[in-house]
C-alpha atoms as a PDB file:
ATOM      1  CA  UNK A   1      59.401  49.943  81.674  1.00  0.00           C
ATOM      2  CA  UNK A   2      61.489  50.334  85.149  1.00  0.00           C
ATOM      3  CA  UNK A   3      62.574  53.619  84.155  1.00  0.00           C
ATOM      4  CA  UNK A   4      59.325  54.707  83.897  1.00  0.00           C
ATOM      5  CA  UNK A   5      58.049  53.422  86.961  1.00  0.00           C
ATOM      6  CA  UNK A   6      60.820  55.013  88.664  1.00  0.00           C
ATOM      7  CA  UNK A   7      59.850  58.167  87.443  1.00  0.00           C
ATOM      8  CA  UNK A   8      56.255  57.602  88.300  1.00  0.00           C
ATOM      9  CA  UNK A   9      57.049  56.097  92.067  1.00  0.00           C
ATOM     10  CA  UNK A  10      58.913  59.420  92.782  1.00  0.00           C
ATOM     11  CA  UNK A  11      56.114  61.831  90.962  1.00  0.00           C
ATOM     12  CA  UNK A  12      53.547  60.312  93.307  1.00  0.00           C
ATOM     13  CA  UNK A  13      55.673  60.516  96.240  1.00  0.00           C
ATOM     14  CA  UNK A  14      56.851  64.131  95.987  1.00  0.00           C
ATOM     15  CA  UNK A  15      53.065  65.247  94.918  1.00  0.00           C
ATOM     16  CA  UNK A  16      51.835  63.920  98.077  1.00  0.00           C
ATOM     17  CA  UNK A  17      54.657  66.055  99.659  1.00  0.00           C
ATOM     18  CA  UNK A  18      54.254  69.492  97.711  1.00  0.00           C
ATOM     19  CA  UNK A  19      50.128  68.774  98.137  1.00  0.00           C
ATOM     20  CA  UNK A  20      49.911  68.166 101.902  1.00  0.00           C
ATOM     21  CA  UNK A  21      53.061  71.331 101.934  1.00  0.00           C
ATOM     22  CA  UNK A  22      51.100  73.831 100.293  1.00  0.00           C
ATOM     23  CA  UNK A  23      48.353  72.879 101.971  1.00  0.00           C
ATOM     24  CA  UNK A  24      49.915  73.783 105.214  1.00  0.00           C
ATOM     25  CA  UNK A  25      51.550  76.997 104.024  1.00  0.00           C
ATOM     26  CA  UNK A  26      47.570  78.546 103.022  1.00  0.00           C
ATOM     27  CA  UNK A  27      46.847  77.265 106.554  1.00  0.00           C
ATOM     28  CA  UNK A  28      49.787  78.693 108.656  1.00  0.00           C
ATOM     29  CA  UNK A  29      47.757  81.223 110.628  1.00  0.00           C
ATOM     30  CA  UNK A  30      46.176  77.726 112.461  1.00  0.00           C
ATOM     31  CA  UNK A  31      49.514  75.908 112.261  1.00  0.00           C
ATOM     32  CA  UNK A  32      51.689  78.852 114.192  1.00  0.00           C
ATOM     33  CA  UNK A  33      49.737  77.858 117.326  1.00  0.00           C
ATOM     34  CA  UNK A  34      49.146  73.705 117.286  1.00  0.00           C
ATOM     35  CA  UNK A  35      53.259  73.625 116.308  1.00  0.00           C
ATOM     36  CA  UNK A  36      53.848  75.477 120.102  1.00  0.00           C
ATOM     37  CA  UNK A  37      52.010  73.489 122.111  1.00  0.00           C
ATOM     38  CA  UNK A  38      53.375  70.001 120.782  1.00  0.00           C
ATOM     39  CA  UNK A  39      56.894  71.340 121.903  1.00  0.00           C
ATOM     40  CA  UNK A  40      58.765  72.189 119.200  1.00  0.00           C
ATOM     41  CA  UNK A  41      61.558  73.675 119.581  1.00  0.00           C
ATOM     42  CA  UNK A  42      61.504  77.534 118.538  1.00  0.00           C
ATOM     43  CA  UNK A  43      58.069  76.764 116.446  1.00  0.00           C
ATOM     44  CA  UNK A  44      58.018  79.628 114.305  1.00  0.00           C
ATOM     45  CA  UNK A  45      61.283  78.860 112.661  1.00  0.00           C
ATOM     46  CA  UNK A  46      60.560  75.052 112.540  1.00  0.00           C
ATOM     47  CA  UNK A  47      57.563  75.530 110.697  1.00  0.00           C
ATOM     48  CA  UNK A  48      58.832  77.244 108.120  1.00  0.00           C
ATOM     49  CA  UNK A  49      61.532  75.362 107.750  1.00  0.00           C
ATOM     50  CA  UNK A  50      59.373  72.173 107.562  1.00  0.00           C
ATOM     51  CA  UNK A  51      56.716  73.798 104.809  1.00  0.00           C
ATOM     52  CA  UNK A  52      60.212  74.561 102.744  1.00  0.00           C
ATOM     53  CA  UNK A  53      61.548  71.284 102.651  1.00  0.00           C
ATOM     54  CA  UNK A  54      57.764  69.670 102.210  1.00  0.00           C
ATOM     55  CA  UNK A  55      57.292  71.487  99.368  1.00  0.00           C
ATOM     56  CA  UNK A  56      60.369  71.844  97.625  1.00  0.00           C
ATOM     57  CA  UNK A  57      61.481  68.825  98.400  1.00  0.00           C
ATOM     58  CA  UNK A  58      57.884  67.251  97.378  1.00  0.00           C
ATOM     59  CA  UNK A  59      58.435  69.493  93.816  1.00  0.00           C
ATOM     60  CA  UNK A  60      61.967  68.805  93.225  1.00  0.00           C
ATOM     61  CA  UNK A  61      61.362  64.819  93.789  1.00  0.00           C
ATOM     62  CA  UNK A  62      58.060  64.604  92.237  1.00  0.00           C
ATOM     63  CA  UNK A  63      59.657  66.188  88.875  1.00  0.00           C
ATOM     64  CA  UNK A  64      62.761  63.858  89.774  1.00  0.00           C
ATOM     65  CA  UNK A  65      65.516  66.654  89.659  1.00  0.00           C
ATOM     66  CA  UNK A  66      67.905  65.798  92.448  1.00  0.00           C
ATOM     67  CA  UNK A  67      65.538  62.905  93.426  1.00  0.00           C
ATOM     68  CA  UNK A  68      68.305  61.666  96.151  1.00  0.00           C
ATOM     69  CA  UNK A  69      69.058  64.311  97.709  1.00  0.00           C
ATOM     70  CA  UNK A  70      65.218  65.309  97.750  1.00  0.00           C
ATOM     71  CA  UNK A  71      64.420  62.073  99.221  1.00  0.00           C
ATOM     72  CA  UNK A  72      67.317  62.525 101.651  1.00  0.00           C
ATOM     73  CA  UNK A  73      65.607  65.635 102.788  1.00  0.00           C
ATOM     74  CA  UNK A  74      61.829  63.947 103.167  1.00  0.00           C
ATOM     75  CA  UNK A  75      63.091  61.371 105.183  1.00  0.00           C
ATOM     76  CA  UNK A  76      64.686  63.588 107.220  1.00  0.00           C
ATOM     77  CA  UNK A  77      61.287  65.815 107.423  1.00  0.00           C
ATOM     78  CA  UNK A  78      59.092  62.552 108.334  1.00  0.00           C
ATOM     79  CA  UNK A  79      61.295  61.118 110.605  1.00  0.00           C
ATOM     80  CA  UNK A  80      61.400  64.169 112.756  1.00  0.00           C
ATOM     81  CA  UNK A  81      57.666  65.090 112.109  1.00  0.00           C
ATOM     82  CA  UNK A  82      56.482  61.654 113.181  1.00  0.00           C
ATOM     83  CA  UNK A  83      57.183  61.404 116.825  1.00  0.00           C
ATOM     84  CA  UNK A  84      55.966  65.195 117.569  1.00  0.00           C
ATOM     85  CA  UNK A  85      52.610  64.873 115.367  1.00  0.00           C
ATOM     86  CA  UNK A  86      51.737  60.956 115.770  1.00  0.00           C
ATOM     87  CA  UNK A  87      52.691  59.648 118.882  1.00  0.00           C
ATOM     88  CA  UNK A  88      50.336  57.006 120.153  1.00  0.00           C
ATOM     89  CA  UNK A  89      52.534  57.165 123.430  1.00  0.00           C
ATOM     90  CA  UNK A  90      50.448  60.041 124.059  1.00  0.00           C
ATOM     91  CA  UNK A  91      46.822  58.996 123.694  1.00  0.00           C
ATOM     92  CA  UNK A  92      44.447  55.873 124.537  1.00  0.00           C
ATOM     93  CA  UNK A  93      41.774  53.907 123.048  1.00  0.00           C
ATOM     94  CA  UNK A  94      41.033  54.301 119.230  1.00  0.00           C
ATOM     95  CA  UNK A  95      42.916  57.757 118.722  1.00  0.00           C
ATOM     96  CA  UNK A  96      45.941  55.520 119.704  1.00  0.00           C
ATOM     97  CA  UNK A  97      45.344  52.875 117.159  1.00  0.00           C
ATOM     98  CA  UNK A  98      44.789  55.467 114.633  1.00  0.00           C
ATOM     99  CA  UNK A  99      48.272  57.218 115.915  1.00  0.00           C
ATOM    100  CA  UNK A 100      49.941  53.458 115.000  1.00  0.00           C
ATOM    101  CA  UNK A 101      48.330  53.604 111.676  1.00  0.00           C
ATOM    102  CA  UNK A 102      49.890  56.833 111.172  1.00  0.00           C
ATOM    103  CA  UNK A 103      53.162  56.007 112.247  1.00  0.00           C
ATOM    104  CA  UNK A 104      52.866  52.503 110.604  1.00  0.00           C
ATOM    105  CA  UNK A 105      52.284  54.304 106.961  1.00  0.00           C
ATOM    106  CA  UNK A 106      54.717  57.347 107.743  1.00  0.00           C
ATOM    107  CA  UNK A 107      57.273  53.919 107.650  1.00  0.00           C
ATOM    108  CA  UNK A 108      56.081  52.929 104.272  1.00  0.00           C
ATOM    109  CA  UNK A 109      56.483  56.843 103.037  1.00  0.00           C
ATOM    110  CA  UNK A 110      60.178  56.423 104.338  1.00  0.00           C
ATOM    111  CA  UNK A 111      60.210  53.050 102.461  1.00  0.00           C
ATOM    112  CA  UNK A 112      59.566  54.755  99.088  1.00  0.00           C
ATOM    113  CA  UNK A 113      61.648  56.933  99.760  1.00  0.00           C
ATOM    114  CA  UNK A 114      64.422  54.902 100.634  1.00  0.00           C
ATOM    115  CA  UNK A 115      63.737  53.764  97.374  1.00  0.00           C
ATOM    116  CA  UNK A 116      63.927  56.689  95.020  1.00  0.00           C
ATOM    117  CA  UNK A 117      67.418  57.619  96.871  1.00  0.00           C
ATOM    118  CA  UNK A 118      68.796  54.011  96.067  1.00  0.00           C
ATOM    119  CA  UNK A 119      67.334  54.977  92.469  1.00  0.00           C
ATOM    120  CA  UNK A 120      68.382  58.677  92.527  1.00  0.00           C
END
Protein backbone atom coordinates (compact mmCIF):
# COMPACT_ATOMS: atom_id res chain seq x y z
CA UNK A 1 0.00 0.00 0.00
CA UNK A 2 3.04 2.66 0.56
CA UNK A 3 3.81 2.55 -2.96
CA UNK A 4 0.64 3.61 -3.77
CA UNK A 5 0.33 6.30 -1.46
CA UNK A 6 3.50 7.57 -2.66
CA UNK A 7 2.24 7.80 -5.94
CA UNK A 8 -0.94 9.41 -4.80
CA UNK A 9 0.93 12.06 -2.24
CA UNK A 10 2.96 13.28 -5.32
CA UNK A 11 -0.23 13.25 -7.92
CA UNK A 12 -2.00 15.59 -5.50
CA UNK A 13 0.91 17.68 -4.94
CA UNK A 14 2.00 18.32 -8.54
CA UNK A 15 -1.92 18.82 -9.59
CA UNK A 16 -2.16 21.56 -7.21
CA UNK A 17 1.03 22.89 -8.97
CA UNK A 18 0.09 22.41 -12.80
CA UNK A 19 -3.72 23.73 -11.61
CA UNK A 20 -2.81 26.97 -9.81
CA UNK A 21 0.24 27.15 -13.07
CA UNK A 22 -2.10 27.07 -15.77
CA UNK A 23 -4.23 29.05 -14.09
CA UNK A 24 -1.76 31.82 -14.04
CA UNK A 25 -0.52 31.35 -17.60
CA UNK A 26 -4.60 32.11 -19.02
CA UNK A 27 -4.25 35.06 -16.61
CA UNK A 28 -0.80 36.59 -17.55
CA UNK A 29 -2.12 39.78 -19.11
CA UNK A 30 -3.11 40.71 -15.08
CA UNK A 31 -0.01 38.97 -13.74
CA UNK A 32 2.68 41.07 -16.09
CA UNK A 33 1.74 44.11 -13.97
CA UNK A 34 1.13 42.85 -10.01
CA UNK A 35 4.76 40.77 -10.63
CA UNK A 36 6.47 44.63 -11.20
CA UNK A 37 5.30 46.30 -8.52
CA UNK A 38 6.17 43.55 -5.78
CA UNK A 39 9.88 44.00 -7.00
CA UNK A 40 10.86 41.32 -8.84
CA UNK A 41 13.65 41.36 -10.38
CA UNK A 42 13.33 41.73 -14.34
CA UNK A 43 9.42 40.57 -13.98
CA UNK A 44 8.76 39.62 -17.36
CA UNK A 45 11.37 36.96 -17.46
CA UNK A 46 10.61 35.78 -13.85
CA UNK A 47 7.20 35.14 -14.62
CA UNK A 48 7.66 33.04 -17.18
CA UNK A 49 10.10 31.30 -15.77
CA UNK A 50 7.95 30.69 -12.63
CA UNK A 51 4.61 29.52 -14.80
CA UNK A 52 7.34 26.92 -16.50
CA UNK A 53 8.55 25.36 -13.56
CA UNK A 54 4.79 25.50 -11.84
CA UNK A 55 3.51 23.69 -14.42
CA UNK A 56 5.92 21.37 -15.60
CA UNK A 57 7.19 20.74 -12.61
CA UNK A 58 3.43 20.32 -11.13
CA UNK A 59 2.91 17.71 -14.43
CA UNK A 60 6.10 15.94 -14.30
CA UNK A 61 5.65 15.29 -10.30
CA UNK A 62 2.03 14.77 -10.30
CA UNK A 63 2.57 11.82 -13.02
CA UNK A 64 5.77 10.96 -10.82
CA UNK A 65 8.40 11.01 -13.74
CA UNK A 66 11.50 12.54 -12.25
CA UNK A 67 9.51 13.13 -9.00
CA UNK A 68 12.95 14.38 -7.20
CA UNK A 69 14.16 16.44 -9.26
CA UNK A 70 10.52 17.91 -9.84
CA UNK A 71 10.17 18.38 -6.25
CA UNK A 72 13.66 19.89 -6.16
CA UNK A 73 12.40 22.43 -8.57
CA UNK A 74 8.90 23.29 -6.51
CA UNK A 75 10.68 23.88 -3.55
CA UNK A 76 12.83 25.99 -5.13
CA UNK A 77 9.67 27.89 -6.85
CA UNK A 78 7.82 28.25 -3.28
CA UNK A 79 10.59 29.18 -1.40
CA UNK A 80 11.36 32.10 -3.60
CA UNK A 81 7.62 32.89 -4.33
CA UNK A 82 6.77 33.05 -0.64
CA UNK A 83 8.53 36.04 0.70
CA UNK A 84 7.63 38.32 -2.52
CA UNK A 85 3.77 37.19 -2.62
CA UNK A 86 3.02 36.49 1.28
CA UNK A 87 4.84 38.58 3.43
CA UNK A 88 2.95 39.51 6.54
CA UNK A 89 6.03 41.88 7.24
CA UNK A 90 4.26 44.00 4.93
CA UNK A 91 0.68 44.36 6.12
CA UNK A 92 -1.36 44.75 9.55
CA UNK A 93 -4.38 43.52 11.17
CA UNK A 94 -6.23 40.44 9.64
CA UNK A 95 -4.55 40.60 6.05
CA UNK A 96 -1.39 39.87 8.20
CA UNK A 97 -2.75 36.87 9.93
CA UNK A 98 -4.01 35.62 6.72
CA UNK A 99 -0.28 36.37 5.17
CA UNK A 100 1.00 33.81 8.26
CA UNK A 101 -1.54 31.33 7.20
CA UNK A 102 -0.17 31.52 3.86
CA UNK A 103 3.27 31.27 4.68
CA UNK A 104 2.46 28.71 7.48
CA UNK A 105 0.83 26.20 4.67
CA UNK A 106 3.42 27.23 1.83
CA UNK A 107 5.79 25.27 4.80
CA UNK A 108 3.63 22.25 4.75
CA UNK A 109 3.69 22.33 0.63
CA UNK A 110 7.60 22.30 1.11
CA UNK A 111 7.03 19.48 3.68
CA UNK A 112 5.42 17.20 1.05
CA UNK A 113 7.63 17.94 -0.98
CA UNK A 114 10.52 17.25 0.97
CA UNK A 115 8.88 14.14 1.05
CA UNK A 116 8.38 12.95 -2.48
CA UNK A 117 12.28 13.93 -3.08
CA UNK A 118 13.32 11.60 -0.06
CA UNK A 119 10.85 9.11 -2.00
CA UNK A 120 11.91 10.10 -5.56
Amino acid sequence: MTPALIVLGRFLLGANFAYWGISNVRNIGNLDPMIAGKGVPQPWYALRLALAVEVIGGVLLALSIWPALAALSLIAFTIVVTPFFHAPWTVTGDQRKAEIGNVVTNGCVVGGLLLAVATG
